[in-house]
N, C-alpha and C. Protein backbone atom coordinates (compact mmCIF):
# COMPACT_ATOMS: atom_id res chain seq x y z
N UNK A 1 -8.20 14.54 4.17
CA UNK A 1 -9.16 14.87 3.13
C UNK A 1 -8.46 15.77 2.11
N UNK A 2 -8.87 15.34 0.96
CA UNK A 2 -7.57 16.27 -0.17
C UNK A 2 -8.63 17.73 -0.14
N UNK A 3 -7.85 18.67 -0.87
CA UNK A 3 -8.91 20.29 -0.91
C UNK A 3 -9.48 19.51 -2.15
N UNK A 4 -10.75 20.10 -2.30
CA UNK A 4 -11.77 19.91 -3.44
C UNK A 4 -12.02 21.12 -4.25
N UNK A 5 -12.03 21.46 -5.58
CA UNK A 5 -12.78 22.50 -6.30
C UNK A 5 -14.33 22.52 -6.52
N UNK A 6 -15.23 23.55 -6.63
CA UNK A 6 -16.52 22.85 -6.74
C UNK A 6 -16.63 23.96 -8.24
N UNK A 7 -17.75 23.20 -8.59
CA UNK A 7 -18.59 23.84 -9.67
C UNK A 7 -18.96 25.08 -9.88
N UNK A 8 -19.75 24.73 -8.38
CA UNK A 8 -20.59 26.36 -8.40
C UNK A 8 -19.33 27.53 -8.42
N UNK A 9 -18.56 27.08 -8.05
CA UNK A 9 -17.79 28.55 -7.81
C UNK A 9 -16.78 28.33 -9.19
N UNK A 10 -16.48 27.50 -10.05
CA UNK A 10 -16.47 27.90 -10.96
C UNK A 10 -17.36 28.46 -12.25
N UNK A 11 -18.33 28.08 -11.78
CA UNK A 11 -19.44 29.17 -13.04
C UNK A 11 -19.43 30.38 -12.38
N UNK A 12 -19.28 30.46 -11.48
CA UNK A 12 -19.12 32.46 -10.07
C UNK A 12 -17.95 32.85 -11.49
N UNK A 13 -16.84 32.23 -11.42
CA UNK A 13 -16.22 32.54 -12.04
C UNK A 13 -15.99 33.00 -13.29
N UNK A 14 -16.96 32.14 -13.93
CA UNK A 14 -17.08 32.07 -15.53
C UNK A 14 -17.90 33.71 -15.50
N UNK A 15 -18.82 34.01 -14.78
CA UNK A 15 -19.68 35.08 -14.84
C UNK A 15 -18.99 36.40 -14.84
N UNK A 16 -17.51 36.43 -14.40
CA UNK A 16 -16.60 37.41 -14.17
C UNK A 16 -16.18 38.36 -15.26
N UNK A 17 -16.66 37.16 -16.88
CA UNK A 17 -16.40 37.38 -17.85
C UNK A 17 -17.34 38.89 -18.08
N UNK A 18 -17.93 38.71 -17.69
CA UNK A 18 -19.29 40.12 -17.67
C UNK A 18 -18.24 41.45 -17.52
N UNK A 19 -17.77 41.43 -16.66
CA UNK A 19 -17.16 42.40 -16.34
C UNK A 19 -15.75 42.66 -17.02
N UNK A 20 -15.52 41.67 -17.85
CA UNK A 20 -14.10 42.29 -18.16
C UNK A 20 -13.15 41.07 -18.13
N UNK A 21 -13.27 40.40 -17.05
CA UNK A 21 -12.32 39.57 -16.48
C UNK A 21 -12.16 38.17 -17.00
N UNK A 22 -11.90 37.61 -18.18
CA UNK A 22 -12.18 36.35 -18.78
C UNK A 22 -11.13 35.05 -18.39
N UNK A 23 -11.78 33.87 -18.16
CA UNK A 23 -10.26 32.50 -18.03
C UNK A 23 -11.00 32.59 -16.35
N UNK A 24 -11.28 33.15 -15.62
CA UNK A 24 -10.92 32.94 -14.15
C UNK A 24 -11.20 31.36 -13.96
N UNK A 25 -12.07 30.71 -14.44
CA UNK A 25 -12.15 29.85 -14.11
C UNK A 25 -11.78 28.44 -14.59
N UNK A 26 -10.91 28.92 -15.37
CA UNK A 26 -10.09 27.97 -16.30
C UNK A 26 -8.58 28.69 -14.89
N UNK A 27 -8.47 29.59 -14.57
CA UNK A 27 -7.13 29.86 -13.63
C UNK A 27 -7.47 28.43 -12.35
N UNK A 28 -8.74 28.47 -11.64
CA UNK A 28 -9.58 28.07 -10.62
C UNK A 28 -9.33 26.83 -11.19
N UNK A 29 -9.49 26.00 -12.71
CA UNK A 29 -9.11 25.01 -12.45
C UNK A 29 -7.57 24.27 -12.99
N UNK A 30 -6.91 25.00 -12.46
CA UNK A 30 -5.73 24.15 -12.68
C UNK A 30 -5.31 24.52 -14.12
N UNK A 31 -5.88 25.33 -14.94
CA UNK A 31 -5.12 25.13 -16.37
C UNK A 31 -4.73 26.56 -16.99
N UNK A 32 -3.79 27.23 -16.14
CA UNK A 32 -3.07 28.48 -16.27
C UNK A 32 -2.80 28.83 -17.47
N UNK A 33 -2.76 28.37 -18.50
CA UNK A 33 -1.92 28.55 -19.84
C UNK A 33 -3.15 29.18 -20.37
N UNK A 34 -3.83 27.91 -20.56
CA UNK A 34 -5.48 28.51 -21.09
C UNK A 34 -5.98 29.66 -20.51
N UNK A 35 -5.85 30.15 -19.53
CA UNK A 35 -6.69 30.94 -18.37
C UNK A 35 -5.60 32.18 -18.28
N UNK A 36 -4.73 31.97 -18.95
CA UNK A 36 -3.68 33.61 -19.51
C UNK A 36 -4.28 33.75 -20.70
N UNK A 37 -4.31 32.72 -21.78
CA UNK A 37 -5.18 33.11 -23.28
C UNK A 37 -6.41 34.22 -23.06
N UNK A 38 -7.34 33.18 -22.35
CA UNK A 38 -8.45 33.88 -22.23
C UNK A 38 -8.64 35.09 -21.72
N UNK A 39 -7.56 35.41 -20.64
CA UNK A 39 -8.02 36.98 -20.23
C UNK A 39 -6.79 37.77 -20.96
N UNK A 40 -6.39 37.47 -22.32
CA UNK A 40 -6.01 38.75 -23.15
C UNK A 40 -6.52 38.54 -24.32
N UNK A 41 -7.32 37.16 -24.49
CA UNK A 41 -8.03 37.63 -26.03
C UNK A 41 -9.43 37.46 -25.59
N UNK A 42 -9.79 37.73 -24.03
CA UNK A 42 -11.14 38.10 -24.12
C UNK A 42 -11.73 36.67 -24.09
N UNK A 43 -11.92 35.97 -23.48
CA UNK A 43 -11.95 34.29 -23.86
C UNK A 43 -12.27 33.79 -25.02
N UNK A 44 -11.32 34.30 -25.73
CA UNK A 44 -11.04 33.48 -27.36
C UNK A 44 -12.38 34.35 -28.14
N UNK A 45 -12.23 35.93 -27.75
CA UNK A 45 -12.82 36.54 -28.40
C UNK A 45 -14.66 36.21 -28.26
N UNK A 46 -15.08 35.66 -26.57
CA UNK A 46 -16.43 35.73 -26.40
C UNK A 46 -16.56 33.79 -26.59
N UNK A 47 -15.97 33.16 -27.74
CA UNK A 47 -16.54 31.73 -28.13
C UNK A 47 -15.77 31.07 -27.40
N UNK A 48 -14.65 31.35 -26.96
CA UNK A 48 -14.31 29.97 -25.91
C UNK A 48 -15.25 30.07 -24.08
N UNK A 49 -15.56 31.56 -23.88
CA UNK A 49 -16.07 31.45 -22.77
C UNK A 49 -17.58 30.61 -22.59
N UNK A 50 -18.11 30.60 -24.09
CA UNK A 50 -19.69 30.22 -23.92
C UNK A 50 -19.24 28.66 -24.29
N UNK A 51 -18.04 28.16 -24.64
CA UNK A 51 -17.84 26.98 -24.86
C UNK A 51 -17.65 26.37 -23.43
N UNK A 52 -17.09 27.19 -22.71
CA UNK A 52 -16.47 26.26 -21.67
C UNK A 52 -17.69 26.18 -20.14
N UNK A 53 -19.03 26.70 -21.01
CA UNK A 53 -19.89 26.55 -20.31
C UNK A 53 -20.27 25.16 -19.52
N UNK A 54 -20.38 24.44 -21.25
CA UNK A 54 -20.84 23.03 -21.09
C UNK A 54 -18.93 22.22 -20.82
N UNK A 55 -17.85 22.84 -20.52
CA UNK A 55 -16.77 22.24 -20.13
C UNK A 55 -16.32 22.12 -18.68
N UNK A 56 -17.35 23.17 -18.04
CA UNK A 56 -16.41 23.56 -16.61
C UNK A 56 -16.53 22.05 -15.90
N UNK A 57 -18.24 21.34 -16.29
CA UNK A 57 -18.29 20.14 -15.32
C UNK A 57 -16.86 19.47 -15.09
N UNK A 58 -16.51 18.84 -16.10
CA UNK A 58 -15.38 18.16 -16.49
C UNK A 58 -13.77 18.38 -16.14
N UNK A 59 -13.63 20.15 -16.41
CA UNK A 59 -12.80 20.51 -15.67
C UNK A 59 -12.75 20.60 -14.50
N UNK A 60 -13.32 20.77 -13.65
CA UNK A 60 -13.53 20.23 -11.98
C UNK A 60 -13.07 18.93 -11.89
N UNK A 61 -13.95 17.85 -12.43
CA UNK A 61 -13.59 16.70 -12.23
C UNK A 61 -12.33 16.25 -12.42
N UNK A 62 -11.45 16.85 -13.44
CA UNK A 62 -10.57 16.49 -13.56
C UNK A 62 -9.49 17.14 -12.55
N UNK A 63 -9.93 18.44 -12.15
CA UNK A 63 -9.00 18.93 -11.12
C UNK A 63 -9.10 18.50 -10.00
N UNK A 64 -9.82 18.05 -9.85
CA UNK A 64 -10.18 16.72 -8.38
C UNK A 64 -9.56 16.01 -7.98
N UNK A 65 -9.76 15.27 -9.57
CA UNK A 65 -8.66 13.72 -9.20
C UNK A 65 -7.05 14.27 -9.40
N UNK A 66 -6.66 15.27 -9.87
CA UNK A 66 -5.27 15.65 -10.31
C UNK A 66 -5.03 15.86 -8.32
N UNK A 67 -6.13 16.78 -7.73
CA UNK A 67 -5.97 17.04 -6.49
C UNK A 67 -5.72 15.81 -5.42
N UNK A 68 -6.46 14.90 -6.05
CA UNK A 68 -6.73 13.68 -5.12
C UNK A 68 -5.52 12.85 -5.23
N UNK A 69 -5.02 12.58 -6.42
CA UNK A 69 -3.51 11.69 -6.52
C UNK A 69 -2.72 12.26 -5.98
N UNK A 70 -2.80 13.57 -6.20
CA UNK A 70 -1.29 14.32 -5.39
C UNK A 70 -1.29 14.18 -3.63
N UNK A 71 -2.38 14.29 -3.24
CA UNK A 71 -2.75 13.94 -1.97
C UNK A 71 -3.01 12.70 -1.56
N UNK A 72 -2.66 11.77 -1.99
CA UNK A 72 -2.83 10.41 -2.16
C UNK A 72 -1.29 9.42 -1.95
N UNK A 73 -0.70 9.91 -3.10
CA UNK A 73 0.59 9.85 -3.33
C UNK A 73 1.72 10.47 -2.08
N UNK A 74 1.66 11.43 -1.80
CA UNK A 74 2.30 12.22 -0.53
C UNK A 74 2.30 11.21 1.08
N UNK A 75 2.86 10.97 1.67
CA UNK A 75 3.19 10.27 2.94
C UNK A 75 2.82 11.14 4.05
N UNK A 76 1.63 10.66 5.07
CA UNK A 76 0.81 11.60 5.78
C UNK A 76 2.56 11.97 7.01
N UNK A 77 2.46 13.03 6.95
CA UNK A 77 3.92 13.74 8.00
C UNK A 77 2.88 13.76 9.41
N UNK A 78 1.78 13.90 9.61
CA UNK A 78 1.84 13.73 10.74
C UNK A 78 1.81 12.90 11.43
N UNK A 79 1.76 11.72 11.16
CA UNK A 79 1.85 10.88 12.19
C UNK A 79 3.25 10.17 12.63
N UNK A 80 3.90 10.64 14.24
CA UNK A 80 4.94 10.66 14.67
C UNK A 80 4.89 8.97 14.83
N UNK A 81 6.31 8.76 14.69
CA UNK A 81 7.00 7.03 15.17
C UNK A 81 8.52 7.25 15.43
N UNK A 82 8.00 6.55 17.04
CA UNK A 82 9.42 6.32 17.85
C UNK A 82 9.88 4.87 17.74
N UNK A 83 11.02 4.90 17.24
CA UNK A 83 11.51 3.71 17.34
C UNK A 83 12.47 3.59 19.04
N UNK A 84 11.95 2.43 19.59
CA UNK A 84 12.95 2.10 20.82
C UNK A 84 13.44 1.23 21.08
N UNK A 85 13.91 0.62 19.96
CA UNK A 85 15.03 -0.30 19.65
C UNK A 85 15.56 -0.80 18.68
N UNK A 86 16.15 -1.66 18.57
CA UNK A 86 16.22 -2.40 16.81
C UNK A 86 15.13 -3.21 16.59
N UNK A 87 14.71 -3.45 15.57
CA UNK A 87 13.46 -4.35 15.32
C UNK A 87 14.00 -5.82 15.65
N UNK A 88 13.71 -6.65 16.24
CA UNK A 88 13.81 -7.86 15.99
C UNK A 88 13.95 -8.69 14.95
N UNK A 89 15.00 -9.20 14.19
CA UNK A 89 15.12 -9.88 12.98
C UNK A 89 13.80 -11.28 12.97
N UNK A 90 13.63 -11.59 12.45
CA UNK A 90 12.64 -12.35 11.74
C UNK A 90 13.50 -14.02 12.39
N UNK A 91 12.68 -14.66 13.22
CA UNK A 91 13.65 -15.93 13.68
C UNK A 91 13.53 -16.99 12.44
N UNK A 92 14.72 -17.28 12.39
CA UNK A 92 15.22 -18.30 10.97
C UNK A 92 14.02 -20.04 11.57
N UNK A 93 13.46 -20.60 10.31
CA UNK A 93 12.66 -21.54 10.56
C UNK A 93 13.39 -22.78 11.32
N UNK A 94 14.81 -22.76 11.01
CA UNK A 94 15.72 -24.03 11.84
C UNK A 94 15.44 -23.83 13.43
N UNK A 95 15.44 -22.34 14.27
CA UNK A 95 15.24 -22.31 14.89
C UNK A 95 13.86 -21.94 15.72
N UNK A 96 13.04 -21.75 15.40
CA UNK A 96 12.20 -22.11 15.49
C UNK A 96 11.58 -23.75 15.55
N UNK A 97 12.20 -24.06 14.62
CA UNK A 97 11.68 -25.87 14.87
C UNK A 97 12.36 -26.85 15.89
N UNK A 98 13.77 -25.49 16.44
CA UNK A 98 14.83 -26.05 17.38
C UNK A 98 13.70 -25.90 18.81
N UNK A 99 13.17 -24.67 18.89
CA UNK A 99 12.37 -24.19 19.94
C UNK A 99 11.01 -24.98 19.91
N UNK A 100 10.62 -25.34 19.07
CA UNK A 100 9.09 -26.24 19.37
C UNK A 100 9.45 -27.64 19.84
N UNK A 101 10.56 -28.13 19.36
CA UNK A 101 11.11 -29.47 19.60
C UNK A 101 11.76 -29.24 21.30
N UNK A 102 12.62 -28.52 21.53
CA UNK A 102 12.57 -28.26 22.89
C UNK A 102 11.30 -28.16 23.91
N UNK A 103 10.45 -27.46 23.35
CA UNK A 103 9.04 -27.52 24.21
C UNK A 103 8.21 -28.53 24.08
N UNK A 104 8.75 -29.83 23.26
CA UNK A 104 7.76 -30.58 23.30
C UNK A 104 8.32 -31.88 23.74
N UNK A 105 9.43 -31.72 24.63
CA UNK A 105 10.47 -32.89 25.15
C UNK A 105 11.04 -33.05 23.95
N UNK A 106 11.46 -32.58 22.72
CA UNK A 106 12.41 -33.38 21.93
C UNK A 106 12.14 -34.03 21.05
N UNK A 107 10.86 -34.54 20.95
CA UNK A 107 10.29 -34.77 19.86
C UNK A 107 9.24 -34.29 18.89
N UNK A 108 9.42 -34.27 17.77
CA UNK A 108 7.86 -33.92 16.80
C UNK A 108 7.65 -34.44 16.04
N UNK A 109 6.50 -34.52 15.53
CA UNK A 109 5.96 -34.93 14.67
C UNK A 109 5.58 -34.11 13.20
N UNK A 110 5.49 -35.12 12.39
CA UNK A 110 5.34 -33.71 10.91
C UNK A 110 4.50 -32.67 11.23
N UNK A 111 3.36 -32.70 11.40
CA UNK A 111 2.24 -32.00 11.87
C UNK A 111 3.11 -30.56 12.90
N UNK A 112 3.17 -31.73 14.11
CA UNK A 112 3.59 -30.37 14.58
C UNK A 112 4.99 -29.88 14.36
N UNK A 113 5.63 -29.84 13.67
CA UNK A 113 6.70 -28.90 13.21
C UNK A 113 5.85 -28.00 11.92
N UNK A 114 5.18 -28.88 11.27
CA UNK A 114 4.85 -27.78 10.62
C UNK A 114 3.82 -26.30 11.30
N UNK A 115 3.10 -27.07 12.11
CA UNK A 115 2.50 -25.81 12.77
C UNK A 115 3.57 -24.81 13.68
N UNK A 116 4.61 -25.28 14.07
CA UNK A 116 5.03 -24.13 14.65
C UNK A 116 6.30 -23.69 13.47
N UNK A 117 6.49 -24.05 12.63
CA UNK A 117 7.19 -23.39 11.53
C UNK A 117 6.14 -22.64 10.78
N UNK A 118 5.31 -22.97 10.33
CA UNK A 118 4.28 -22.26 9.51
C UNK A 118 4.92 -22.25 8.18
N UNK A 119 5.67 -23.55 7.94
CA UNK A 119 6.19 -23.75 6.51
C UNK A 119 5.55 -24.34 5.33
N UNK A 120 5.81 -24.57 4.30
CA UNK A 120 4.75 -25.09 3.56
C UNK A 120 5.35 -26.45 3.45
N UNK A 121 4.85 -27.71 3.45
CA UNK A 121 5.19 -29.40 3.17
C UNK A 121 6.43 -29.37 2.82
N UNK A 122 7.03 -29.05 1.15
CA UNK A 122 7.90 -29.26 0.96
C UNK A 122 9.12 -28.65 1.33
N UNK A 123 9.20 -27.46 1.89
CA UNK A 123 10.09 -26.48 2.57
C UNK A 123 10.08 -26.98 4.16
N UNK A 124 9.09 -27.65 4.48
CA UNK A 124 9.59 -28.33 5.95
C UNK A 124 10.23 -29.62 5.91
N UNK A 125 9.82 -30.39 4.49
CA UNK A 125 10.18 -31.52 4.76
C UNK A 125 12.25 -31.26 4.41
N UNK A 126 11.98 -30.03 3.57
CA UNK A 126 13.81 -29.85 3.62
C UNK A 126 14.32 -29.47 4.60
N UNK A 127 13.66 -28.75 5.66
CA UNK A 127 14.23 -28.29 7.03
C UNK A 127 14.67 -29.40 7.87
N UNK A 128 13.72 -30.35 7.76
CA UNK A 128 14.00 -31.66 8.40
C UNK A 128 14.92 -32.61 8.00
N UNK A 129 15.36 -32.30 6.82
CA UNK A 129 15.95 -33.36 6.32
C UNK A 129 17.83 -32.42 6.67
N UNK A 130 17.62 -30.90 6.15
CA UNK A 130 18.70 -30.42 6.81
C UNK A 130 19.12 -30.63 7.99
N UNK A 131 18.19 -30.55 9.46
CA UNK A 131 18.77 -30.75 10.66
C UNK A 131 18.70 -32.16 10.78
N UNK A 132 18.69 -33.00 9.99
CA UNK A 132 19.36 -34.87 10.30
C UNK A 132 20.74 -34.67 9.72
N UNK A 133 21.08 -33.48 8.19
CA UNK A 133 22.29 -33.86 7.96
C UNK A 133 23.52 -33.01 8.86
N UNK A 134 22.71 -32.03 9.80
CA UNK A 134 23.70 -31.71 10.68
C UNK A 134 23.53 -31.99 11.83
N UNK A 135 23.01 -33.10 12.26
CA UNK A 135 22.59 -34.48 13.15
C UNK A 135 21.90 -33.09 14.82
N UNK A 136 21.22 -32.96 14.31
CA UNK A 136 20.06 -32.09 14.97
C UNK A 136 18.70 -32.96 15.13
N UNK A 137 18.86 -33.36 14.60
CA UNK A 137 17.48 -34.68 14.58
C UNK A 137 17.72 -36.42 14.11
N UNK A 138 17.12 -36.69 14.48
CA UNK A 138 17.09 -37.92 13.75
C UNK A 138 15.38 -38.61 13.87
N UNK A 139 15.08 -39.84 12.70
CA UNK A 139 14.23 -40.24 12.71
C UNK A 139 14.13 -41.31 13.44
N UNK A 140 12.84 -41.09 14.47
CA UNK A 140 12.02 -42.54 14.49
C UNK A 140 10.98 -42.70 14.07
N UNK A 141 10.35 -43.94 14.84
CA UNK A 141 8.87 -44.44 15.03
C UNK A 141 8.28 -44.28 16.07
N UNK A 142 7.30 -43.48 16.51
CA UNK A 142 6.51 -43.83 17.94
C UNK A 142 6.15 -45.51 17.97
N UNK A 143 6.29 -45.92 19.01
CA UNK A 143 6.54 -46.93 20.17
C UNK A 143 4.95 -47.80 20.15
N UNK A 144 4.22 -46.85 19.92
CA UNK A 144 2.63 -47.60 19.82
C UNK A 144 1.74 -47.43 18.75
N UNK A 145 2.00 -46.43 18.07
CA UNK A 145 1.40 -45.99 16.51
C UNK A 145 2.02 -46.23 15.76
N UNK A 146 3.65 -46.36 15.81
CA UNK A 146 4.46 -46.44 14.98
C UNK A 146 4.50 -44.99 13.72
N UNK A 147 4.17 -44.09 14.08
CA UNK A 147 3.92 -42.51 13.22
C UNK A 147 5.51 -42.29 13.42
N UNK A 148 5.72 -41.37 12.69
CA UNK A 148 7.22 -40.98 11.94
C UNK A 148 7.30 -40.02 13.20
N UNK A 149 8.36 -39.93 13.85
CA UNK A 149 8.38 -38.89 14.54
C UNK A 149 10.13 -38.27 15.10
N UNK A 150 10.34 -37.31 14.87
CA UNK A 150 11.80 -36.26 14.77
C UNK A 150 12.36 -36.31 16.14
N UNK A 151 13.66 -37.33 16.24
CA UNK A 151 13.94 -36.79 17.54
C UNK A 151 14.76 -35.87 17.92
N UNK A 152 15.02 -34.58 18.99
CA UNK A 152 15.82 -33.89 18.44
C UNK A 152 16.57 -33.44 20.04
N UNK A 153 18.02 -33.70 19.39
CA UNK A 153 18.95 -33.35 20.68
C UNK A 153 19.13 -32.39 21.17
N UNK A 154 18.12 -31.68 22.12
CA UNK A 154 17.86 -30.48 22.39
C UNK A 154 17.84 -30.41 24.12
């Protein structure tokens, strides 16, 4: 949860002016430069303090979100991660289609190579056409449907 400024306690602030003390709540929100002006010329000589009556809403709001990005932006440190090993590289789609074709006696079909590649049509149909030109597969026909089907020397 980022820290929040509130309102009320900047008008607490603004009221400080009573006593002497002008800007506090221009310090309270984030805008130091202004909030040194005001407590040596008196907040702009009485007219910036009754101005920033109808301003403080705004200045909050804006010190909010200035609060909220910065806390937003920042990478939460507490939460610990052990790594206990190397990550596993990402298995290349040739093999993978080497491993579904092994589990399925050796042959596949478009369908299922594409489901266990999870490739899109035309990026499988080049996978396939790569492992015929490095004779990893070859094409037939099933025997009773006659459907296209990959045979693969596995």
């Amino acid at each position: 949860m980022p820290p929040q400024i509130d309102t009320g306690v900047a008008y607490l602030l603004w009221c400080t002016c009573l006593f002497g003390f002008c800007g506090g709540q221009r310090f309270y929100a984030g805008k130091f430069g202004s909030g040194l002006l005001y407590l040596f010329t008196f907040g702009l000589f009485g007219f910036g303090q009754l101005i920033d009556l109808a301003l403080i809403p705004g200045m909050v709001t804006e010190r909010n979100q200035t609060l909220r990005g910065r806390y937003l932006d920042q990478p939460h440190q507490s939460v610990a991660t052990a790594s206990v090993g190397p990550v596993p590289a990402a298995t290349p789609p040739m093999q993978k289609l080497l491993k579904a074709a092994k589990a399925n006696g050796g042959t596949l079909s478009l369908a299922q190579a594409a489901l266990h590649t999870e490739l899109e049509p035309a990026a499988l149909k080049a996978l396939l056409k790569e492992a015929q030109e490095l004779d990893y597969a070859e094409v037939t026909n099933d025997s009773q449907t006659g459907a296209v089907r990959y045979r693969f020397d596995v």
